[in-house]
C-alpha atoms as a PDB file:
ATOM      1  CA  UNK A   1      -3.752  -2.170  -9.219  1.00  0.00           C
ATOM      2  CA  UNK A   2      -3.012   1.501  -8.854  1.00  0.00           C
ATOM      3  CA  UNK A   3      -4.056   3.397  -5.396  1.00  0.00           C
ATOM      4  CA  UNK A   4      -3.900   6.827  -5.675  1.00  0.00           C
ATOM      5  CA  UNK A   5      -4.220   9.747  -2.593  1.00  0.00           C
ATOM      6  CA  UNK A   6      -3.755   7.682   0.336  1.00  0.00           C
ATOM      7  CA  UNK A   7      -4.562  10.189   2.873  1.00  0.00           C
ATOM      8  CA  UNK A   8      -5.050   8.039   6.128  1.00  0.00           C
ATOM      9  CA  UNK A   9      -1.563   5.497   5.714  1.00  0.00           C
ATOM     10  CA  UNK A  10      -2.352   4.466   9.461  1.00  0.00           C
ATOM     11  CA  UNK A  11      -5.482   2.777   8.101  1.00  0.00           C
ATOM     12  CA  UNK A  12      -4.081   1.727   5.082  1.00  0.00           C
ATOM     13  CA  UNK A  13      -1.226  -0.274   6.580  1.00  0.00           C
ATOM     14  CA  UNK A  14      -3.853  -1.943   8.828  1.00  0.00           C
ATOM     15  CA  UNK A  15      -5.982  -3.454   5.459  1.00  0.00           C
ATOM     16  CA  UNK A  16      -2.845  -4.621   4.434  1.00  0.00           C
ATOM     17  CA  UNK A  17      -1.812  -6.690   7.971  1.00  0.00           C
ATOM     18  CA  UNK A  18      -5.245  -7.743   7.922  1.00  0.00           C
ATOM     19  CA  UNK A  19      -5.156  -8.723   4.249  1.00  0.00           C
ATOM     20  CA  UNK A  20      -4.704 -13.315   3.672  1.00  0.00           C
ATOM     21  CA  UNK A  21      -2.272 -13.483   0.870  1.00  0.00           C
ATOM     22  CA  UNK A  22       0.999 -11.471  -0.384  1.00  0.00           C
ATOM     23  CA  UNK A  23       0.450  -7.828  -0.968  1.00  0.00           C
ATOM     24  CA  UNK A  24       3.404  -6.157  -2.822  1.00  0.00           C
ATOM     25  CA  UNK A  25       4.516  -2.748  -3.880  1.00  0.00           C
ATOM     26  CA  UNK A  26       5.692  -2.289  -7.209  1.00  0.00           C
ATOM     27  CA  UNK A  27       8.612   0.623  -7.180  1.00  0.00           C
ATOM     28  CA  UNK A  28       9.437   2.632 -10.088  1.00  0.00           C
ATOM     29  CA  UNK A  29      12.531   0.502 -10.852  1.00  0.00           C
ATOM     30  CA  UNK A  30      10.136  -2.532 -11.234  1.00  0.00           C
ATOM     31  CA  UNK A  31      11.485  -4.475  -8.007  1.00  0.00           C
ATOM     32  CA  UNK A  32       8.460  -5.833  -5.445  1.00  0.00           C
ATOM     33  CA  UNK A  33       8.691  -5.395  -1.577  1.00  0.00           C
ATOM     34  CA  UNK A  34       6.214  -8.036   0.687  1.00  0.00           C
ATOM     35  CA  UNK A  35       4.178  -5.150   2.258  1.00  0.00           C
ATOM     36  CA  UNK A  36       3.089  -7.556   4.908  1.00  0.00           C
ATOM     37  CA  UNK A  37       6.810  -6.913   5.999  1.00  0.00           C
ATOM     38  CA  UNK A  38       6.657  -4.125   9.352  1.00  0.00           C
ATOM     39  CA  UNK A  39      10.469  -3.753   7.547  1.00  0.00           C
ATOM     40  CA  UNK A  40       9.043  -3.201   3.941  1.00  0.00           C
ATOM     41  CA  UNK A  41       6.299  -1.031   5.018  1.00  0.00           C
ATOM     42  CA  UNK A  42       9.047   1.409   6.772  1.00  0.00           C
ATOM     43  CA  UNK A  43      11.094   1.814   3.822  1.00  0.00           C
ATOM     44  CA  UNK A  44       8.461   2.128   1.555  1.00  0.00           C
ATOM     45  CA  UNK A  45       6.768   4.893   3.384  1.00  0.00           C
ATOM     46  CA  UNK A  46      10.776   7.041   4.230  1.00  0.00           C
ATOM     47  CA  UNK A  47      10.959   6.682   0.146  1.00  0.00           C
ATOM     48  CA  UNK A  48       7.491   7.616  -0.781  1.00  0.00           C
ATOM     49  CA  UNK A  49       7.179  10.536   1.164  1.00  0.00           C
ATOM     50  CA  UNK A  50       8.981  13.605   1.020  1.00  0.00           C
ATOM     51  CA  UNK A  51       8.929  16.465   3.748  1.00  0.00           C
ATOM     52  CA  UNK A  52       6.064  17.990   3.348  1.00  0.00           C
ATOM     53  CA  UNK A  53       3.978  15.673   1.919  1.00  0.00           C
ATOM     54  CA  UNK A  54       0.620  14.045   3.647  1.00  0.00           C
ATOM     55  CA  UNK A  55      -0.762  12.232   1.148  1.00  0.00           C
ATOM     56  CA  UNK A  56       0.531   9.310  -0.606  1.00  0.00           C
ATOM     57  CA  UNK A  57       0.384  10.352  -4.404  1.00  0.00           C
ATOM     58  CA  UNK A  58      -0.049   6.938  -5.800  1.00  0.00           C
ATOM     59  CA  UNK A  59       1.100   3.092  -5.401  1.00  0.00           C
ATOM     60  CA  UNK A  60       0.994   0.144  -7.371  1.00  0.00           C
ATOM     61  CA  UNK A  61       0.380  -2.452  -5.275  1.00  0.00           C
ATOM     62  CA  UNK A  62      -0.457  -6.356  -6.117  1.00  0.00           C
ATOM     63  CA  UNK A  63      -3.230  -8.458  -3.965  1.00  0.00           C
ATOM     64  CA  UNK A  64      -2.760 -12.123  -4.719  1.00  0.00           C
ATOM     65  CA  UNK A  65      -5.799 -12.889  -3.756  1.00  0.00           C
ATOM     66  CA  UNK A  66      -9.371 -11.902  -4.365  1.00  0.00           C
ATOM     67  CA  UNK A  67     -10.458 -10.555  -1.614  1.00  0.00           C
ATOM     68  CA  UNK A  68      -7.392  -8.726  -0.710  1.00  0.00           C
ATOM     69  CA  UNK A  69      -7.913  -6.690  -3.714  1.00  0.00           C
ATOM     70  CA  UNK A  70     -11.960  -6.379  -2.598  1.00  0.00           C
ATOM     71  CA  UNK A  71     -10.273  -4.825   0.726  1.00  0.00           C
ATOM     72  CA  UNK A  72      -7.914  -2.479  -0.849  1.00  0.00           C
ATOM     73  CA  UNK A  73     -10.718  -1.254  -2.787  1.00  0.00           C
ATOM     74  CA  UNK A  74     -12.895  -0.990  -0.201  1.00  0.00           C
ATOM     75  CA  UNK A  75     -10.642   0.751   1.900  1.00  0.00           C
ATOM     76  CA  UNK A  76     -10.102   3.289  -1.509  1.00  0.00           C
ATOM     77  CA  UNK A  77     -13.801   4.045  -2.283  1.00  0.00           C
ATOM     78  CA  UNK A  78     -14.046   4.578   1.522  1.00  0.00           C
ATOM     79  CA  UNK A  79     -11.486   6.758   2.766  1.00  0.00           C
END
């Protein structure tokens, strides 16, 4: 699933600790990091981000389960 314009990454982090199963990041290279890693989530937010930005312009993320992805769109129709 794409997420695009992740304004609030505080928040967003938080659906993913509080997600059951895997959720991964898919980088532009095709390689996955476990964003339920504190480690993962670090580096992929010094990489995604540049200096001025605010937003996150858009992620591909996978939610191996079902109501991880209900979250993560939850949390994008809500924010």
């Amino acid at each position: 699933m794409k997420i695009t314009n992740i304004k609030d990454t505080e928040a967003f982090f938080n659906v993913i600790d509080n997600c059951v199963g895997k959720v991964e990041l898919v980088t532009g290279e095709g390689d996955r990091l476990n964003l339920k890693s504190k480690l993962s989530q670090f580096v992929s937010l010094s990489s995604i981000f540049k200096a001025d930005d605010t937003i996150i312009p858009e992620l591909e993320l996978i939610a191996y389960e079902p109501e991880d992805s209900k979250k993560l769109l939850d949390f994008m129709i809500n924010q």
